[in-house]
N, C-alpha and C. Protein backbone atom coordinates (compact mmCIF):
# COMPACT_ATOMS: atom_id res chain seq x y z
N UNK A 1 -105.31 136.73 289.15
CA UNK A 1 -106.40 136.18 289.93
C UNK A 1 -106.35 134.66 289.89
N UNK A 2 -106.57 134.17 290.97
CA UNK A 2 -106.24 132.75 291.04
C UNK A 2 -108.18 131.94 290.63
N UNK A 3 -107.70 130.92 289.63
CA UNK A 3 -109.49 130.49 289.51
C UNK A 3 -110.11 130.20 290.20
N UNK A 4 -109.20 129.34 291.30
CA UNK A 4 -109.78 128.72 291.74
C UNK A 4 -110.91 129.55 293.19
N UNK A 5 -110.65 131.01 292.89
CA UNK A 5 -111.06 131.75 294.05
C UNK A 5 -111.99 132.86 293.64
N UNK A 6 -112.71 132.51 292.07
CA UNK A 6 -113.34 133.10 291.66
C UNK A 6 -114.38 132.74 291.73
N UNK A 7 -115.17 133.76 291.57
CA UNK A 7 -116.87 133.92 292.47
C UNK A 7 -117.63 133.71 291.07
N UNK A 8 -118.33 132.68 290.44
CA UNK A 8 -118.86 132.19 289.14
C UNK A 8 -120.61 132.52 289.28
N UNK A 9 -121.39 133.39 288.63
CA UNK A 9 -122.58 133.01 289.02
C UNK A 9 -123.40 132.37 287.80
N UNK A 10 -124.04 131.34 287.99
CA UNK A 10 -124.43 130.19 286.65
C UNK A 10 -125.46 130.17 286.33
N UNK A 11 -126.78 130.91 285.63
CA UNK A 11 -127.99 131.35 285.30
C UNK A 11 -128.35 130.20 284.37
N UNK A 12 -129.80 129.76 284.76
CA UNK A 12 -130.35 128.96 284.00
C UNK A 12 -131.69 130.07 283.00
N UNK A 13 -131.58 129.51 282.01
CA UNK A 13 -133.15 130.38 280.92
C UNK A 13 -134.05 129.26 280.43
N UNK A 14 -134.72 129.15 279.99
CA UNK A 14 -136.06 128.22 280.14
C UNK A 14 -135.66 127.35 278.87
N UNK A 15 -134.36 126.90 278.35
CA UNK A 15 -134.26 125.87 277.17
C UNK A 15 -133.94 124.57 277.96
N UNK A 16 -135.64 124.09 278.31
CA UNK A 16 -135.53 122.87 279.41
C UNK A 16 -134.94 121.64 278.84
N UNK A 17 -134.91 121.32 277.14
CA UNK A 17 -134.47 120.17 276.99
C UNK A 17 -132.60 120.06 276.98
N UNK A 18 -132.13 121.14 277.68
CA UNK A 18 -130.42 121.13 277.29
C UNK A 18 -130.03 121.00 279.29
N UNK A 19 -131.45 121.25 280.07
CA UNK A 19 -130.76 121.25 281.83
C UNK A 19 -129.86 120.03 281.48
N UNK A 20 -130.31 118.99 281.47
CA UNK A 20 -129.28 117.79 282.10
C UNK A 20 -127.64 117.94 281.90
N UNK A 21 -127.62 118.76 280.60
CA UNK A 21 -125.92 119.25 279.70
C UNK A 21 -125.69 120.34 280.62
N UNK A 22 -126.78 121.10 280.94
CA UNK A 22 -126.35 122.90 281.65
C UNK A 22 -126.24 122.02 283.05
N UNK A 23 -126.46 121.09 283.82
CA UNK A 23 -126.76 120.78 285.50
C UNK A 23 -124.97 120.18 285.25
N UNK A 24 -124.95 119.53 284.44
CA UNK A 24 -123.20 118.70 283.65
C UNK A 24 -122.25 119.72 284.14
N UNK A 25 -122.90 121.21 283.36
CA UNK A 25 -121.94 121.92 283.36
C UNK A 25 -121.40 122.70 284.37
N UNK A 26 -122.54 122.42 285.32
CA UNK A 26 -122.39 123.44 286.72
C UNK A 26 -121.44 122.86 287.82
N UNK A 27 -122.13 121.40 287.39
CA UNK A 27 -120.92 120.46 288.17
C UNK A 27 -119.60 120.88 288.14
N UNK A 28 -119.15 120.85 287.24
CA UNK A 28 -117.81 121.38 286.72
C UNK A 28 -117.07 122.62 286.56
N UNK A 29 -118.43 123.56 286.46
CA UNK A 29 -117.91 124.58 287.01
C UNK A 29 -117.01 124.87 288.60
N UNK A 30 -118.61 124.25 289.16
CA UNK A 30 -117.99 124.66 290.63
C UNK A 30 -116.81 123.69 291.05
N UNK A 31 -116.60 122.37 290.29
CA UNK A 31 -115.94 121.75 290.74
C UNK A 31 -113.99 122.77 290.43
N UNK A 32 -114.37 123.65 289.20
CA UNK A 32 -113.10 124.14 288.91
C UNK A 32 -112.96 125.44 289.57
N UNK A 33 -113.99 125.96 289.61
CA UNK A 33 -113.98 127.53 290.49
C UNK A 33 -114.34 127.63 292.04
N UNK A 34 -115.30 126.64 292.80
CA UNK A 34 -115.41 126.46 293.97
C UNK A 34 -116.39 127.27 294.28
N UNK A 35 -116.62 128.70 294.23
CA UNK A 35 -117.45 129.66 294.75
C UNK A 35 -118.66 129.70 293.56
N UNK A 36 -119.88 129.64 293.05
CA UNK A 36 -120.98 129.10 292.82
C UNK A 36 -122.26 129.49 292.75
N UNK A 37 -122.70 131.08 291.93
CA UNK A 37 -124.13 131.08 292.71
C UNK A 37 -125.01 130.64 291.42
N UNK A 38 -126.32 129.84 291.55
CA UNK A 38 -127.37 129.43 290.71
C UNK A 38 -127.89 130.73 290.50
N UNK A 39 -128.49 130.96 289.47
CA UNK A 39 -129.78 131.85 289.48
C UNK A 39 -130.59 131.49 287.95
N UNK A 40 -131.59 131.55 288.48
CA UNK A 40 -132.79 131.07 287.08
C UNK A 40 -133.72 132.43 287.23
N UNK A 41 -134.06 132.25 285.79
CA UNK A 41 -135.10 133.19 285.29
C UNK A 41 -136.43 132.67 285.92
N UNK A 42 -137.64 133.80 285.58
CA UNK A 42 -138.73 133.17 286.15
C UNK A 42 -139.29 132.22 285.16
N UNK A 43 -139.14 132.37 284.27
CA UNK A 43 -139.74 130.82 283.43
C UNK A 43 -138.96 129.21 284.28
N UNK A 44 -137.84 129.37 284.27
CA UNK A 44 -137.26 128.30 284.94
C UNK A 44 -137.67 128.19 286.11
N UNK A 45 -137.92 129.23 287.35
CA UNK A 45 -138.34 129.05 288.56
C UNK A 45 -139.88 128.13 288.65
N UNK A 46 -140.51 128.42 287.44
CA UNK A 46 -141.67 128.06 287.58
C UNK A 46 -142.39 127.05 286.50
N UNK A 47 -141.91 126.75 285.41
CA UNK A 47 -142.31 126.13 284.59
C UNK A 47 -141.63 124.08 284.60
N UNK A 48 -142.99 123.78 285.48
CA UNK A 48 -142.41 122.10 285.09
C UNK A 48 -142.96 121.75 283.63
N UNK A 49 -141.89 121.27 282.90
CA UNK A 49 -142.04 120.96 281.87
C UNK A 49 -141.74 118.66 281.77
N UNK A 50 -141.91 118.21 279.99
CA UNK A 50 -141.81 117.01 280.10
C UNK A 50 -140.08 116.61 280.48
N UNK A 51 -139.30 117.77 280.72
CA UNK A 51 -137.85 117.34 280.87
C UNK A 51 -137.53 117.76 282.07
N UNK A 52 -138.65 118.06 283.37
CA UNK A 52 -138.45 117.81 284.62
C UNK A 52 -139.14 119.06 285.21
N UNK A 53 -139.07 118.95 286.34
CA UNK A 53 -139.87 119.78 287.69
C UNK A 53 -138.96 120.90 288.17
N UNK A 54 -139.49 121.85 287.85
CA UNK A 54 -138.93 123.28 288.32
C UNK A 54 -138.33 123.21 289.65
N UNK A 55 -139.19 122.91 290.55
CA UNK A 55 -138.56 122.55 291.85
C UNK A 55 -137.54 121.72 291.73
N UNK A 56 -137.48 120.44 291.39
CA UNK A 56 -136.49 119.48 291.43
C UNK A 56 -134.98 120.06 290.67
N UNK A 57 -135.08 120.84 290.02
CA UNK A 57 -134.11 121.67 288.72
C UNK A 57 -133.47 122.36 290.11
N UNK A 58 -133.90 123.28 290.71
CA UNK A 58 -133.84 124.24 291.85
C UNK A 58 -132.96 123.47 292.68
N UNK A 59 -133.65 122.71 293.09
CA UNK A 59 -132.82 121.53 294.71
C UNK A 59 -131.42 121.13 294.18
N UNK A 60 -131.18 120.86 292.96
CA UNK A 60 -130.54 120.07 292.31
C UNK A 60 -129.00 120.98 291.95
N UNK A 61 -129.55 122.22 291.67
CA UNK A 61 -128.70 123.31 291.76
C UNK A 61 -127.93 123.87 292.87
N UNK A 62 -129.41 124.32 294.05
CA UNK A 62 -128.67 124.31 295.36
C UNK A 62 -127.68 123.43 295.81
N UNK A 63 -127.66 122.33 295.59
CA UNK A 63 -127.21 120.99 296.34
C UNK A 63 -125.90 120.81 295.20
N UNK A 64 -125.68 121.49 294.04
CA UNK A 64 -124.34 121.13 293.42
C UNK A 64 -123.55 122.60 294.01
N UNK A 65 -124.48 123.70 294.38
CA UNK A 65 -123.45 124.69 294.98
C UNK A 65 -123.71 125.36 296.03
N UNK A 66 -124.09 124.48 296.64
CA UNK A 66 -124.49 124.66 298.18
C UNK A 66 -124.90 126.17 298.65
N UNK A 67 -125.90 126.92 297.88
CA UNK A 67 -126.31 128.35 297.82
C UNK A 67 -127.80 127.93 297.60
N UNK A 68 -128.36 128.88 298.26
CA UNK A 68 -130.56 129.28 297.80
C UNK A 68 -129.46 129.85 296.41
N UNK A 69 -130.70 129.52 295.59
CA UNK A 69 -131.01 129.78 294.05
C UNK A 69 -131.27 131.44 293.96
N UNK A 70 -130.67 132.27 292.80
CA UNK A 70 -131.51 133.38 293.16
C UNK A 70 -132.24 133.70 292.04
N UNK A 71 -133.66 134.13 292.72
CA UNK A 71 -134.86 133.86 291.31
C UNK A 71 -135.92 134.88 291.63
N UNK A 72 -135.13 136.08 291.93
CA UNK A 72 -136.12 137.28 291.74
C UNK A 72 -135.46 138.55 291.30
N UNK A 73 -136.05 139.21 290.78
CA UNK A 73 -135.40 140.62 290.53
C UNK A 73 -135.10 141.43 291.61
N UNK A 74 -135.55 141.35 293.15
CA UNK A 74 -134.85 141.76 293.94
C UNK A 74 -133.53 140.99 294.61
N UNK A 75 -133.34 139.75 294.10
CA UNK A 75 -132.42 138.97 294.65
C UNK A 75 -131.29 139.05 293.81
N UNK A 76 -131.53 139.54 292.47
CA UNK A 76 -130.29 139.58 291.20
C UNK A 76 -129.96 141.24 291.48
N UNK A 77 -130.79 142.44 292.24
CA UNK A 77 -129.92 143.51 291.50
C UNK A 77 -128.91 144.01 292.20
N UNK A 78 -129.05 143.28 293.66
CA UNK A 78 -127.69 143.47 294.23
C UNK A 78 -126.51 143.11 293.62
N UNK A 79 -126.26 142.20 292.88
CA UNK A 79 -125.02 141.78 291.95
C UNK A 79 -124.13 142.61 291.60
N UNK A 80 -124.81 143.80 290.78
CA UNK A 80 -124.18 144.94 290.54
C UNK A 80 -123.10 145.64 291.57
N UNK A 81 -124.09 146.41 292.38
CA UNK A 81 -123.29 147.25 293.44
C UNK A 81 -122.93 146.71 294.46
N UNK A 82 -122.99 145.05 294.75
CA UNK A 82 -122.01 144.76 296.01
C UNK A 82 -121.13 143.50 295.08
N UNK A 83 -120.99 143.74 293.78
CA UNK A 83 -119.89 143.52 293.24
C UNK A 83 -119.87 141.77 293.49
N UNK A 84 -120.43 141.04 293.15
CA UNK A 84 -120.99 139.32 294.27
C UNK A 84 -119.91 139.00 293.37
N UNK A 85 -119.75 138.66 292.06
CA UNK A 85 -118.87 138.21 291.44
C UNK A 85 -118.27 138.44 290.17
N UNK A 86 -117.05 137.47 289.95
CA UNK A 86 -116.15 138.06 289.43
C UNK A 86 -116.84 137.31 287.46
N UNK A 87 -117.65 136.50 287.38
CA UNK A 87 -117.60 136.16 285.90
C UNK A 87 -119.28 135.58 286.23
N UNK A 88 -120.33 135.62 285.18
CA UNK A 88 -121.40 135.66 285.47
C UNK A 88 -121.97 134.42 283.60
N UNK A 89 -122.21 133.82 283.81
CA UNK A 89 -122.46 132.25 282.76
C UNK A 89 -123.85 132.27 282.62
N UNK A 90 -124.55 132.60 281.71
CA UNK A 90 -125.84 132.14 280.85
C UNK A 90 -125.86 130.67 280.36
N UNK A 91 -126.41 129.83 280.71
CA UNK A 91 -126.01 128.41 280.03
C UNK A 91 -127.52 127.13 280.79
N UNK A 92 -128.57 127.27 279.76
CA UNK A 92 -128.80 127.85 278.84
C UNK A 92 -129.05 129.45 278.25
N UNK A 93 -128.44 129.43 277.02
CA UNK A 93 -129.11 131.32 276.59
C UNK A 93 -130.44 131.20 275.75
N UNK A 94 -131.30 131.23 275.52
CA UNK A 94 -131.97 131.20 274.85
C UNK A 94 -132.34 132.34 273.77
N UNK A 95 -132.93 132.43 272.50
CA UNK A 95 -133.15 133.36 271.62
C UNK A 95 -133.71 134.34 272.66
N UNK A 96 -135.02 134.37 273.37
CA UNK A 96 -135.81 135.53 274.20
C UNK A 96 -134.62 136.24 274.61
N UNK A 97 -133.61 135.63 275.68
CA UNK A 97 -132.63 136.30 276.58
C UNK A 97 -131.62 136.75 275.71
N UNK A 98 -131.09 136.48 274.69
CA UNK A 98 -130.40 136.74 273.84
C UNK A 98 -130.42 138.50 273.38
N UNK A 99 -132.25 138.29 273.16
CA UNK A 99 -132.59 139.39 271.95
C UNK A 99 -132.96 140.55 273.34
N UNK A 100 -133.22 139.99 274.10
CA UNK A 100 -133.10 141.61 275.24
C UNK A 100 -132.06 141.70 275.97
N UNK A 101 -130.73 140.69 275.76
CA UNK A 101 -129.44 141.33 276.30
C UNK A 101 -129.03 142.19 275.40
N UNK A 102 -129.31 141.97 273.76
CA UNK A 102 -128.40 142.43 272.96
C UNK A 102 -129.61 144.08 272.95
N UNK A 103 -130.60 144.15 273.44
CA UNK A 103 -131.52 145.25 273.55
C UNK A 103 -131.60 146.18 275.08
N UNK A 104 -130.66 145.49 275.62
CA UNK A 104 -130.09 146.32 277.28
C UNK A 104 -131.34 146.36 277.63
N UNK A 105 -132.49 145.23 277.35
CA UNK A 105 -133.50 144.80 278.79
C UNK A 105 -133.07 144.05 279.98
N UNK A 106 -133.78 144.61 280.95
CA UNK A 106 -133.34 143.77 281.99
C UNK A 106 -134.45 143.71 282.76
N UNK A 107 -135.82 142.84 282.30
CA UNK A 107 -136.87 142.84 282.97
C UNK A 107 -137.03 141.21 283.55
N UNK A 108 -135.61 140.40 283.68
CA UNK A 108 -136.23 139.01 284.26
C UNK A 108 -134.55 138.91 285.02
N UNK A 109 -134.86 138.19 285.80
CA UNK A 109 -134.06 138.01 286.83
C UNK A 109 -132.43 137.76 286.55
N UNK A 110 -132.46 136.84 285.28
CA UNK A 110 -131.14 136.70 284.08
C UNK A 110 -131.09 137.66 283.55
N UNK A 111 -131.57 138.34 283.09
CA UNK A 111 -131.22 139.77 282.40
C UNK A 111 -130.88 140.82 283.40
N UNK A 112 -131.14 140.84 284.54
CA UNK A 112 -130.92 141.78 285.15
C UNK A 112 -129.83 141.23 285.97
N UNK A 113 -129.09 140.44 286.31
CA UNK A 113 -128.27 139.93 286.62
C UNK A 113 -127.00 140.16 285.89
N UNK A 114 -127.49 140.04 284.87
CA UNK A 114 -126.59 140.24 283.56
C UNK A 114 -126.27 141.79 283.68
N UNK A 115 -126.95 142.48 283.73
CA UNK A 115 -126.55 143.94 283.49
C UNK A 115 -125.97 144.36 284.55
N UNK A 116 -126.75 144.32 285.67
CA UNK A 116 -126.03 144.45 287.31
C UNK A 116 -124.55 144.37 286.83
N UNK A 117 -124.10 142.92 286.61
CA UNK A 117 -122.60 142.29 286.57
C UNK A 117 -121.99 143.02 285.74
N UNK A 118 -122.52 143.51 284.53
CA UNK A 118 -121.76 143.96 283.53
C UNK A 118 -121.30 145.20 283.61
N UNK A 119 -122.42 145.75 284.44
CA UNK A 119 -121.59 147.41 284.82
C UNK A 119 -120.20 147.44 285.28
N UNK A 120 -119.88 146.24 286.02
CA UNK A 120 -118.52 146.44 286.74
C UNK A 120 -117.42 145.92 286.10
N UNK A 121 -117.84 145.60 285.04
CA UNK A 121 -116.41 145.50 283.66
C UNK A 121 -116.50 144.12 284.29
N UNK A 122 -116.85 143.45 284.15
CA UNK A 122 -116.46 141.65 284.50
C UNK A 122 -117.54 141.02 283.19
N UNK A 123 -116.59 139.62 282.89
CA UNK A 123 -117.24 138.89 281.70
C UNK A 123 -118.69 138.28 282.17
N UNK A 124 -118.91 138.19 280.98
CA UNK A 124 -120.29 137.39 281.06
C UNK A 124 -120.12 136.46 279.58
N UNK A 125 -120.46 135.65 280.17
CA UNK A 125 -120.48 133.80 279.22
C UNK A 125 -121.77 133.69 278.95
N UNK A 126 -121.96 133.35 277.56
CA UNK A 126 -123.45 132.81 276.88
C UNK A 126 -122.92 131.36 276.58
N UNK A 127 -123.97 130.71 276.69
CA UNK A 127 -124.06 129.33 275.85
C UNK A 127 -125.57 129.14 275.63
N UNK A 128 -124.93 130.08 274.16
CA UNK A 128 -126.26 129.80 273.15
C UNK A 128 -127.24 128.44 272.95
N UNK A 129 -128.61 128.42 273.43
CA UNK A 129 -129.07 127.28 273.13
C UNK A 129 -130.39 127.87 272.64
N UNK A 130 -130.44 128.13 271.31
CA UNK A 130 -132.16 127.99 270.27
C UNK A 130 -132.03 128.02 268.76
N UNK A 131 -133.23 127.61 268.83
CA UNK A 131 -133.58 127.49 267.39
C UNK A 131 -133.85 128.05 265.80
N UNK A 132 -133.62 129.17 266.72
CA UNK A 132 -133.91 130.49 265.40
C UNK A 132 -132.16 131.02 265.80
N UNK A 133 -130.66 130.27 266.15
CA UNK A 133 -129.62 130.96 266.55
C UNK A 133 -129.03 131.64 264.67
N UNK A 134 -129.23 131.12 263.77
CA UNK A 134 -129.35 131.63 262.50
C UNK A 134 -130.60 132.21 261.54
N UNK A 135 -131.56 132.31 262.56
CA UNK A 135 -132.08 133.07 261.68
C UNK A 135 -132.84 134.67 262.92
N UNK A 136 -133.76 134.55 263.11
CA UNK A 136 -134.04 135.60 263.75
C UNK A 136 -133.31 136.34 264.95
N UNK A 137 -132.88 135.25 265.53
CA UNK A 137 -131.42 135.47 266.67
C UNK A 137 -129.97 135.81 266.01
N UNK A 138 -130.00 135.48 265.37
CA UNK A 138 -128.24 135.89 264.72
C UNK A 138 -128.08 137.29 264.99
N UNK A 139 -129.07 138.01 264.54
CA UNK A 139 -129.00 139.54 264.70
C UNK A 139 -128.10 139.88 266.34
N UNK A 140 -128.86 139.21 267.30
CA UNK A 140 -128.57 139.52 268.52
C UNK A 140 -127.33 138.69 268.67
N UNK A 141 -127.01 137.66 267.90
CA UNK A 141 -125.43 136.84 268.80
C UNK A 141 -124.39 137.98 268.05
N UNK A 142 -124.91 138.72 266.48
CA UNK A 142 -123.93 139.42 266.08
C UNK A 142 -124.17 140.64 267.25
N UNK A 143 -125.00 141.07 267.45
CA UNK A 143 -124.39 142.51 268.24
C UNK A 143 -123.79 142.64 269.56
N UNK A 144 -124.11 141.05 270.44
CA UNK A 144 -123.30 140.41 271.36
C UNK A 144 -122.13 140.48 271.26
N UNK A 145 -121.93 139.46 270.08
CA UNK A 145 -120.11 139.28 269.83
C UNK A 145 -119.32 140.73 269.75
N UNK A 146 -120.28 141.64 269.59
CA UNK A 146 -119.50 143.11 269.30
C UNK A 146 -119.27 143.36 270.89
N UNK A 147 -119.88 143.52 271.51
CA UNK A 147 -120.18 144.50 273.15
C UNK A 147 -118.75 143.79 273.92
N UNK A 148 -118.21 144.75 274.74
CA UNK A 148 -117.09 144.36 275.64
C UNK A 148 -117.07 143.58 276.80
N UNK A 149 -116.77 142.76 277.52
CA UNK A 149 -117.06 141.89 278.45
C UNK A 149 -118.06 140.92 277.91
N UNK A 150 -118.41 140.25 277.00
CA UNK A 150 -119.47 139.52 276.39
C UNK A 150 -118.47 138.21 275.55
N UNK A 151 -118.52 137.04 276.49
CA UNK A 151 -117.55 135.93 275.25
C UNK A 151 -119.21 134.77 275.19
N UNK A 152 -118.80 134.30 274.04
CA UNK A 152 -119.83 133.22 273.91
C UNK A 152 -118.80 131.88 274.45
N UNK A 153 -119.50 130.87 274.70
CA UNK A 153 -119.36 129.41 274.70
C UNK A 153 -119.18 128.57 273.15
N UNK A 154 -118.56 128.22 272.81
CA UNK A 154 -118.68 128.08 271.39
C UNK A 154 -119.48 126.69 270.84
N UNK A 155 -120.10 126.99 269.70
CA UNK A 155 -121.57 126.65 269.24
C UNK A 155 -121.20 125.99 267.92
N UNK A 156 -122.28 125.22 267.84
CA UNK A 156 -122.59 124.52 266.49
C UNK A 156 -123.90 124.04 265.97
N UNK A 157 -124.20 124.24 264.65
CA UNK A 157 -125.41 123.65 264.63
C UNK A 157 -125.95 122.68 265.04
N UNK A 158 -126.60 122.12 265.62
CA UNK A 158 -127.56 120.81 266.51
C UNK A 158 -128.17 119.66 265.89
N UNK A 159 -128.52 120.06 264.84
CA UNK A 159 -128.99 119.19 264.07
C UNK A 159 -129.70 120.03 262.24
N UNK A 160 -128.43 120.07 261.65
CA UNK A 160 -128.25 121.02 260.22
C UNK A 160 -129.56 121.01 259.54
N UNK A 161 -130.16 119.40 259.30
CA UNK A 161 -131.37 118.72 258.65
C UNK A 161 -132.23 118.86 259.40
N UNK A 162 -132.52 118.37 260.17
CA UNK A 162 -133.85 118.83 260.69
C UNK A 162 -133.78 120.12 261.62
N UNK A 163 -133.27 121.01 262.23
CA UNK A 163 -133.34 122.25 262.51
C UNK A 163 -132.18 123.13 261.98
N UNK A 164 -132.68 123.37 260.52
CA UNK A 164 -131.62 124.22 259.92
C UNK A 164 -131.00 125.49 260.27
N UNK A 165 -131.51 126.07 261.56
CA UNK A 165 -131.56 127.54 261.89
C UNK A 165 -131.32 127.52 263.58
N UNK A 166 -130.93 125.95 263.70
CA UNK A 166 -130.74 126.13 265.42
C UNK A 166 -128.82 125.81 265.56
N UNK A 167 -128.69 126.46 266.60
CA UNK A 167 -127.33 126.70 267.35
C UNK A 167 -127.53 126.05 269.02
N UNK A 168 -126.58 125.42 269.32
CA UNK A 168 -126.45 125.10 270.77
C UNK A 168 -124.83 125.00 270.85
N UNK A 169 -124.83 125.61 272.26
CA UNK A 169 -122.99 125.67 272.89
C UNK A 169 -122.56 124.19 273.07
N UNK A 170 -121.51 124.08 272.67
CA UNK A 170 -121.08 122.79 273.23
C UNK A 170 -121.04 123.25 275.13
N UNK A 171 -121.98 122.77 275.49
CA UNK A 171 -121.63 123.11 277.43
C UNK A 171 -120.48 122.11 277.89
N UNK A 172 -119.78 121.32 277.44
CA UNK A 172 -118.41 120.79 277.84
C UNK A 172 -117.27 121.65 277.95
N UNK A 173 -117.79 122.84 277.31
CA UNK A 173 -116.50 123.62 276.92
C UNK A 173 -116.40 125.02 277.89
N UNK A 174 -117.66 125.12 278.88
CA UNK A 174 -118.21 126.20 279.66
C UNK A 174 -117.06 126.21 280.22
N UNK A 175 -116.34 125.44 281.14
CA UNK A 175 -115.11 126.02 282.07
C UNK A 175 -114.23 126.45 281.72
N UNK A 176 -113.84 126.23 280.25
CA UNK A 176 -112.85 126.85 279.76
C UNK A 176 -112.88 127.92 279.43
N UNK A 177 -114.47 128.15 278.59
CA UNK A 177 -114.35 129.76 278.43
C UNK A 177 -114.48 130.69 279.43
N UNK A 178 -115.44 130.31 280.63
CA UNK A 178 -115.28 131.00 281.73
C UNK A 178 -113.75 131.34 281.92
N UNK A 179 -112.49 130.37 282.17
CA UNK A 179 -111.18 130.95 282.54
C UNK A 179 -110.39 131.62 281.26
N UNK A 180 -111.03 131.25 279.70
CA UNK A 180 -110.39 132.46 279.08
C UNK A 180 -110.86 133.65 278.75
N UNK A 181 -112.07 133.96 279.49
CA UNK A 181 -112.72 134.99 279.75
C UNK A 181 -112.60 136.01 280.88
N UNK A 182 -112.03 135.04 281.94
CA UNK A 182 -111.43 135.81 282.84
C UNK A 182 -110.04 136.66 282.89
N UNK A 183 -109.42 135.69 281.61
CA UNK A 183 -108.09 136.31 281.40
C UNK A 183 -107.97 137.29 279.97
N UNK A 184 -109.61 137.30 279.81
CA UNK A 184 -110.02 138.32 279.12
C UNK A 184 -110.41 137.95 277.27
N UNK A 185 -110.21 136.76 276.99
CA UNK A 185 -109.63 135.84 275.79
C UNK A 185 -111.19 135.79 275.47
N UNK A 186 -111.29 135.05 274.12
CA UNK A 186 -112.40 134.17 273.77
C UNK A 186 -111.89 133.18 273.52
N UNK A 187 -112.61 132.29 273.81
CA UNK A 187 -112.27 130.48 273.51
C UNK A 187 -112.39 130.18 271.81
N UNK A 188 -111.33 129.75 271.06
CA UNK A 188 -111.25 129.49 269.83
C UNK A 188 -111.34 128.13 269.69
N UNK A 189 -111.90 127.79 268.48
CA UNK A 189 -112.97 128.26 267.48
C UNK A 189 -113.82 128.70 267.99
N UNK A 190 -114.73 129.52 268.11
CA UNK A 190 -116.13 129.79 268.52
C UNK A 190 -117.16 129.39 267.81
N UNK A 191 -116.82 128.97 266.31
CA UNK A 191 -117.81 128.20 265.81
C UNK A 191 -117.81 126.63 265.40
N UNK A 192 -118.04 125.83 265.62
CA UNK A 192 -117.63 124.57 265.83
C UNK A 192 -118.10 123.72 264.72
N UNK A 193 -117.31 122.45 264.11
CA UNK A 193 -118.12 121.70 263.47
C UNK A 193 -119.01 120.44 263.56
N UNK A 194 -119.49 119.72 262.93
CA UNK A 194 -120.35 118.80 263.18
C UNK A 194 -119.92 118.30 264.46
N UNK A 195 -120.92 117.72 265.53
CA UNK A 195 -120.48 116.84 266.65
C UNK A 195 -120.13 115.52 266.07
N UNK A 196 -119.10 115.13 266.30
CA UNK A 196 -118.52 113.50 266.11
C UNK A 196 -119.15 112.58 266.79
């Protein structure tokens, strides 16, 4: 499969202080894969927070991949059975979305997106971003890392001292794992050390 002709769909989850790194990363996605769909959860569709305007997040998305956003549960469950694309990116993941992927919920528009896609044997990319990723969440990144079609983005603690129990993906590293995910791989190291 050639990358550059792969169909990427790039889900945002409500860890509003990491958009500007996840909007970074979309850039680059589409700039390496070309084909592009946004989709946000409903917390993201709707929650302006102090790190920007739901709407403005939205426009901003459309306009890096020239697609409407898709941000309903009737707009994600086609994914599944008309097969939309070939590799499907969580970035941000947050603990919530985490702990009902690794619980086969699919009651928000990212989760159900997620499952849709996954029925048809195609990867799906996390880039873990919360605060409990070692302590109450670990449970769920371990039963993740087990499930087939499931690669993470690879992660490091954020800040050891003052949030001893949080994990975030390096999102610089999203395009790569997307293409060694497509070729079926996980991106090594997956656990990363201090940021330099």
């Amino acid at each position: 499969m050639e990358l550059e002709s792969c169909r990427v769909g790039f889900a945002f989850c409500g860890s509003f202080c990491t958009y500007a790194k996840a909007l970074d990363a979309l850039e680059k996605v589409k700039a390496r894969f070309g084909d592009v769909t946004p989709i946000v959860s409903q917390a993201s569709a709707a929650c302006d927070t102090r790190f920007g305007n739901a709407h403005d997040f939205m426009r901003e998305m459309e306009r890096i991949c020239d697609k409407r956003v898709v941000d309903t549960l009737q707009k994600a469950e086609p994914i599944g059975p008309k097969q939309t694309l070939d590799a499907l990116v969580i970035c941000p993941c947050t603990g919530n979305t985490l702990g009902k992927l690794a619980a086969g919920i699919a009651d928000t528009t990212v989760t159900l997106a997620a499952k849709a896609h996954l029925r048809n044997g195609r990867p799906l990319i996390i880039a873990v971003s919360t605060n409990d990723g070692l302590a109450s969440s670990a449970k769920s990144i371990g039963t993740l890392l087990d499930k087939k079609h499931v690669y993470f983005v690879p992660f490091r603690q954020d800040d050891p001292v003052g949030k001893p129990t949080s994990l975030v993906a390096d999102f610089s590293l999203v395009p790569d794992t997307v293409a060694a995910a497509l070729r079926g791989e996980q991106l090594q190291p997956l656990v990363l050390g201090p940021e330099k």
